[in-house]
N, C-alpha and C. Protein backbone atom coordinates (compact mmCIF):
# COMPACT_ATOMS: atom_id res chain seq x y z
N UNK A 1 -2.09 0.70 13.66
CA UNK A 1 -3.13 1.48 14.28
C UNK A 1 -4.41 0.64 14.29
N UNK A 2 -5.22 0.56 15.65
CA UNK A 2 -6.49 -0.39 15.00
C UNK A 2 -7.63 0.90 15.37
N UNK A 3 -8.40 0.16 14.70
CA UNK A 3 -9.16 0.82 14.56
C UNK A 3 -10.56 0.29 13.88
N UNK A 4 -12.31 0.46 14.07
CA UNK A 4 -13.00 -0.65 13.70
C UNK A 4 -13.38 -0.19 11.99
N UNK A 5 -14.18 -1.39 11.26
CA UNK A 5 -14.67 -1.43 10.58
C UNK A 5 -15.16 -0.26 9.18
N UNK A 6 -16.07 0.11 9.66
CA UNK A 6 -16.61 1.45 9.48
C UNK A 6 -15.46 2.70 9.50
N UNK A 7 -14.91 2.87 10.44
CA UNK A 7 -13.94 4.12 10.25
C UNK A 7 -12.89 3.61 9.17
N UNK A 8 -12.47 2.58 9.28
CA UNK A 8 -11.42 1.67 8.40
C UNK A 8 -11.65 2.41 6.94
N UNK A 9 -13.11 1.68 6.50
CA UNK A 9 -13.97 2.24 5.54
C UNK A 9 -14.00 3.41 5.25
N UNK A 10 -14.00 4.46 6.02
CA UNK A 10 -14.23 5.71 5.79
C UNK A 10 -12.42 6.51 4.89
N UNK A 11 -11.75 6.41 6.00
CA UNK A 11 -10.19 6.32 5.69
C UNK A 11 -9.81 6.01 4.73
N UNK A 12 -10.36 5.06 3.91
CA UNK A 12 -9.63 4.17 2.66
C UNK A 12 -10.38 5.44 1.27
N UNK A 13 -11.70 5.49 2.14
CA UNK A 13 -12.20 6.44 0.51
C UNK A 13 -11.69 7.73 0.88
N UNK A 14 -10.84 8.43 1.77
CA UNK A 14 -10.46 9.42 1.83
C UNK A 14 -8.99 9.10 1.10
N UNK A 15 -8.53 8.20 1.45
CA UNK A 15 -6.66 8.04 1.34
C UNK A 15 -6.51 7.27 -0.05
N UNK A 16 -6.87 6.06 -0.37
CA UNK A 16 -7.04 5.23 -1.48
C UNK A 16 -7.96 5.85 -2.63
N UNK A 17 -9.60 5.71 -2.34
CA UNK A 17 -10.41 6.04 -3.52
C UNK A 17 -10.30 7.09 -3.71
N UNK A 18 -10.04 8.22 -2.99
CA UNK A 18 -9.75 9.62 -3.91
C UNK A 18 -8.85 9.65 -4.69
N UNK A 19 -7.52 9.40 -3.88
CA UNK A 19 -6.38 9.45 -4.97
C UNK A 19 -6.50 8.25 -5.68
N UNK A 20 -7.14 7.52 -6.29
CA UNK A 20 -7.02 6.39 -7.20
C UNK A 20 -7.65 7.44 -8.24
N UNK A 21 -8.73 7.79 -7.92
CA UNK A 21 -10.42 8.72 -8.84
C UNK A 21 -9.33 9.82 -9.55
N UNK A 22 -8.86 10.99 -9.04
CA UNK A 22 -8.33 11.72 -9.16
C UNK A 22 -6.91 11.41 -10.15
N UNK A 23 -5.90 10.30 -10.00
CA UNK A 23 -5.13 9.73 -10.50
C UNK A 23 -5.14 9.31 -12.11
N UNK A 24 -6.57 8.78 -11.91
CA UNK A 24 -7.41 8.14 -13.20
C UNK A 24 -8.13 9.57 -13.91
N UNK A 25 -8.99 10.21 -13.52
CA UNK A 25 -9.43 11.25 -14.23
C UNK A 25 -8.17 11.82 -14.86
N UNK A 26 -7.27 12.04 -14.22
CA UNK A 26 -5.78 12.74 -14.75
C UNK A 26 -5.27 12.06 -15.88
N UNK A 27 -5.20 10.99 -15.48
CA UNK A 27 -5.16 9.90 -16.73
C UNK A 27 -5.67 10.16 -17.90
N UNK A 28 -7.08 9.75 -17.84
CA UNK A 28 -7.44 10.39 -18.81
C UNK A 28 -7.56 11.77 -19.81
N UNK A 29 -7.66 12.46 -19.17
CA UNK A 29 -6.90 13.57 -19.69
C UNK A 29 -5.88 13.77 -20.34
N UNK A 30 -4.93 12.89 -20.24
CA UNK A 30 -3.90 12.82 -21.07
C UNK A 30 -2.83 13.85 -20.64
N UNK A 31 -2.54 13.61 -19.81
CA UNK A 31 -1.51 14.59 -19.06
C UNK A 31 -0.19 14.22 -19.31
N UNK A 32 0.56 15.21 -19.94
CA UNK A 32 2.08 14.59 -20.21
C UNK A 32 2.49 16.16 -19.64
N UNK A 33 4.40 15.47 -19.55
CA UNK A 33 5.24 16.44 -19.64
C UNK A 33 5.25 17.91 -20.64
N UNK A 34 5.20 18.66 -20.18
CA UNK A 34 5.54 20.07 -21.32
C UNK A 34 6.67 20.79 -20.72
N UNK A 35 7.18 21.48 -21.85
CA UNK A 35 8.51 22.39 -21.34
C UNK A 35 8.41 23.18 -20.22
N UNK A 36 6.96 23.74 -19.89
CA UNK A 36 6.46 24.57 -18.96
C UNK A 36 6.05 23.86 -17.77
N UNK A 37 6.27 22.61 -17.25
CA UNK A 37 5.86 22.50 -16.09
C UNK A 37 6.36 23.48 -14.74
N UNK A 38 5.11 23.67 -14.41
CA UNK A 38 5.28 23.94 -12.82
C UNK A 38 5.32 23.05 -11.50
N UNK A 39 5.62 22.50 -10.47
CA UNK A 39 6.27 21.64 -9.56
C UNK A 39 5.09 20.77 -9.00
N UNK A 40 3.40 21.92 -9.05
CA UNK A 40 2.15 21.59 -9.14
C UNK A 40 1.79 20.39 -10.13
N UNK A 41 2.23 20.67 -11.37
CA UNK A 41 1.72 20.03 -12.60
C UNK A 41 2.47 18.43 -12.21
N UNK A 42 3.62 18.70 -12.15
CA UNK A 42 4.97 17.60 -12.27
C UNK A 42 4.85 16.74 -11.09
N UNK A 43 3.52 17.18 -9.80
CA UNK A 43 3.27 16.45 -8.63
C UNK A 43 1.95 15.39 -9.64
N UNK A 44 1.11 16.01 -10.21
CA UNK A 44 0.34 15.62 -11.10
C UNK A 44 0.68 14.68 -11.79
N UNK A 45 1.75 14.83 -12.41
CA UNK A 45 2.20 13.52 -13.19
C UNK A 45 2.78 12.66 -12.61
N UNK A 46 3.16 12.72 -11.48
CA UNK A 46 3.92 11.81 -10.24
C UNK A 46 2.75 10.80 -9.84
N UNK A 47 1.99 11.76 -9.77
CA UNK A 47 -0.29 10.60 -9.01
C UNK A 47 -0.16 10.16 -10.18
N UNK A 48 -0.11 10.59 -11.81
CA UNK A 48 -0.62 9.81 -12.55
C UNK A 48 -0.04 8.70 -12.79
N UNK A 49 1.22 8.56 -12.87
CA UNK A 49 2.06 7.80 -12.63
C UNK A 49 1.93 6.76 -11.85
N UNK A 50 1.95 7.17 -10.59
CA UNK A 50 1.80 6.07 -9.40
C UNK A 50 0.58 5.21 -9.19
N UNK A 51 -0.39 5.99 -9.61
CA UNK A 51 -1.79 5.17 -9.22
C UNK A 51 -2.02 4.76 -10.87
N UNK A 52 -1.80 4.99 -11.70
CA UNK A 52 -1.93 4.09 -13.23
C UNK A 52 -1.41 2.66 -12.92
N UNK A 53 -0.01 2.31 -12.22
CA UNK A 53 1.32 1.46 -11.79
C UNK A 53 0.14 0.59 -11.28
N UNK A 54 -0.78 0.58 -10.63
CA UNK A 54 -1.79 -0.17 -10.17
C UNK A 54 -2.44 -0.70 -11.13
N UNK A 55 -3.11 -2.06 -10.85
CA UNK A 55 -4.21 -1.95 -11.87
C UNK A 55 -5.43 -1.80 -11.46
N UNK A 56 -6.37 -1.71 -12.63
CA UNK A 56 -7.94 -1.21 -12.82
C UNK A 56 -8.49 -2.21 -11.68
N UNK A 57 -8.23 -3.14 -11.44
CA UNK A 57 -8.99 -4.04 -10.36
C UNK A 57 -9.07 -3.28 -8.50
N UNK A 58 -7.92 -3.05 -8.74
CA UNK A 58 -7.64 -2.27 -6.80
C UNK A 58 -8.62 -1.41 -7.13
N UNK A 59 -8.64 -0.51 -8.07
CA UNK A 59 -9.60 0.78 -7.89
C UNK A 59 -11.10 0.06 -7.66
N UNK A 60 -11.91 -0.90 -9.05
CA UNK A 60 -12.66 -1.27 -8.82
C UNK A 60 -13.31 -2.19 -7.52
N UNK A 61 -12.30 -3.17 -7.13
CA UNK A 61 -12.11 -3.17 -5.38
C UNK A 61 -12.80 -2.36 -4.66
N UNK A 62 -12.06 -1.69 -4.53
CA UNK A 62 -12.36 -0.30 -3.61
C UNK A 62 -13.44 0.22 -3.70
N UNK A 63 -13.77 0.15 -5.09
CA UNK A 63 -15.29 1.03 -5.26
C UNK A 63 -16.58 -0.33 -5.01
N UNK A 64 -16.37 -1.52 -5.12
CA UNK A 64 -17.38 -2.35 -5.52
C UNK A 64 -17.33 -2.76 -3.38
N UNK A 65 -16.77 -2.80 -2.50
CA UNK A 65 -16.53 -3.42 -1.46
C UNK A 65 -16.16 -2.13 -0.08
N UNK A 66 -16.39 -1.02 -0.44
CA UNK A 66 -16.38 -0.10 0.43
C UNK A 66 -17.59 0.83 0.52
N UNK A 67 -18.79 0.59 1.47
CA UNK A 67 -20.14 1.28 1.31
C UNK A 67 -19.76 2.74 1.23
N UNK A 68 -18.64 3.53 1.38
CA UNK A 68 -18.71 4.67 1.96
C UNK A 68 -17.89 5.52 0.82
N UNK A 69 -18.05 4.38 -0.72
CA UNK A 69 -17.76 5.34 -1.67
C UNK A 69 -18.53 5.87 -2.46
N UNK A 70 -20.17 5.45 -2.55
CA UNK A 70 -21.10 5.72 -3.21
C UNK A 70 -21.15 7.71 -2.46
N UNK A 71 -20.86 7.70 -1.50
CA UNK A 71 -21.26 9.16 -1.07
C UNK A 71 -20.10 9.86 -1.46
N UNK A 72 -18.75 9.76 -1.50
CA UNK A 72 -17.65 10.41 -2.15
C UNK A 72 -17.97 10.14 -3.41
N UNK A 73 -18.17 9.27 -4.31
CA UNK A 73 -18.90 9.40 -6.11
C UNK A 73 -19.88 10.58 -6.17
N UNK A 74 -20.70 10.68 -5.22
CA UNK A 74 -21.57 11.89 -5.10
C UNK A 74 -21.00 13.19 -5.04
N UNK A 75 -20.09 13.21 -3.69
CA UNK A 75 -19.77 14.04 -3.08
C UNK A 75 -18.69 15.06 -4.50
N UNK A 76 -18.18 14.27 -4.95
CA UNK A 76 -17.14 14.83 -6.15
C UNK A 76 -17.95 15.51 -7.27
N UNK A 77 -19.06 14.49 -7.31
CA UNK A 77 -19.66 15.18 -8.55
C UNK A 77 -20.77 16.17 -7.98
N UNK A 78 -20.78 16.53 -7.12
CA UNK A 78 -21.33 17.50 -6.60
C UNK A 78 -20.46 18.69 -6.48
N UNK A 79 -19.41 18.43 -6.15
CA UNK A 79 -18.29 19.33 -6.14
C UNK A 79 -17.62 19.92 -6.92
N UNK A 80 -17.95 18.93 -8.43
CA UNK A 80 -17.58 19.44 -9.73
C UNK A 80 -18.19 20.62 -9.99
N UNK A 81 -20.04 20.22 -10.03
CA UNK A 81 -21.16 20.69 -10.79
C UNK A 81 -20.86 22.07 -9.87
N UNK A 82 -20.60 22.56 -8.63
CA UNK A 82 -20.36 23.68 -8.03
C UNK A 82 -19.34 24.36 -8.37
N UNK A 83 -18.13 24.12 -8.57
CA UNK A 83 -16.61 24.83 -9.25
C UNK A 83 -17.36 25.39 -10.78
N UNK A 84 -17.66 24.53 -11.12
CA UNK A 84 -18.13 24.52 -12.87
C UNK A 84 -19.13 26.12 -13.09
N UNK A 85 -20.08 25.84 -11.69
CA UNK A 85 -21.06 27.28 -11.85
C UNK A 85 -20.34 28.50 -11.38
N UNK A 86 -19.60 27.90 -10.13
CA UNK A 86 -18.74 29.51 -10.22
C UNK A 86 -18.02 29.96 -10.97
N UNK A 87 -17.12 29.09 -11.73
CA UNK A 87 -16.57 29.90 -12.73
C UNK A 87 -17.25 30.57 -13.60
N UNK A 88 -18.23 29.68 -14.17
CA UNK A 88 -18.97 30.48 -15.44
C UNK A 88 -19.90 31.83 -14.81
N UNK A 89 -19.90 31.52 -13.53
CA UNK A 89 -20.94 32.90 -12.90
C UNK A 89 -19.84 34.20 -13.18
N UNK A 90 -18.38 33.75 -12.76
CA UNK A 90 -17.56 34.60 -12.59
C UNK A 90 -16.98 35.37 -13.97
N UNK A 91 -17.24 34.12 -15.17
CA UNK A 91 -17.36 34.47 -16.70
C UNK A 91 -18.27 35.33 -16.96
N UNK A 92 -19.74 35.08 -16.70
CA UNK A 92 -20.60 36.25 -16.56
C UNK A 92 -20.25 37.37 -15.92
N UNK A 93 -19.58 37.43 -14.77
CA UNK A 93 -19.76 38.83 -14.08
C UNK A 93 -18.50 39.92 -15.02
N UNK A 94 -17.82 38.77 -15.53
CA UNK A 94 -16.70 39.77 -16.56
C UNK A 94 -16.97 40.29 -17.43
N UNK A 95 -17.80 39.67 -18.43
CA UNK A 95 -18.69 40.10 -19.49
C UNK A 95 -19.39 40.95 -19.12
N UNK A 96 -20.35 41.15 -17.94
CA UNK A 96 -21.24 42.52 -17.87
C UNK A 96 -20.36 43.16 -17.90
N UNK A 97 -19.05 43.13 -16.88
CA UNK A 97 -18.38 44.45 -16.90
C UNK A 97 -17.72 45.16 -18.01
N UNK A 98 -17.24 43.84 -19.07
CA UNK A 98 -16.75 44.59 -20.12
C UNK A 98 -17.71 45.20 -21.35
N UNK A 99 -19.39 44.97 -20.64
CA UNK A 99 -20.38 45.34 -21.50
C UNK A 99 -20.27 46.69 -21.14
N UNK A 100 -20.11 47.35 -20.17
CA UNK A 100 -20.58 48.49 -19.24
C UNK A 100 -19.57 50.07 -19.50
């Protein structure tokens, strides 16, 4: 497929640097097998798996030589800090109710 420069760029932090980021955070976490997996979890350990099989250099690659990952580094941790407040808003709204 061709295609120029810039979009190239864009593509790679959608297809590569996410699932590398995501792969690695999992990583860390320490994600293993349990008796209880669900097919969700066990896809989980499949990314962690596959993108660990790499090494630390491709990821850093990717992040040090693609302008268009500084805004997905953002974009995630922006996306965190938002999941993070709804839940706890949604923690709050349980608590009033079980105040009431």
């Amino acid at each position: 497929m061709e295609m120029g420069c810039q979009e190239h760029e864009k593509f790679t932090v959608r297809s590569r640097f996410m699932t590398h980021t995501v792969g690695r955070v999992l990583n860390m976490l320490g994600l293993v097998s349990i008796p209880i997996n669900t097919k969700g979890y066990e896809t989980l350990l499949n990314l962690v798996e596959n993108i660990c099989g790499d090494s630390f250099d491709l990821y850093h690659w990717l992040f040090l030589y693609n302008k268009s990952v500084l805004e997905m580094v953002e974009r995630l941790d922006l996306t965190f800090d938002a999941l993070r407040n709804e839940l706890f808003d949604r923690l709050h709204q349980v608590g009033s109710r079980e105040e009431t």
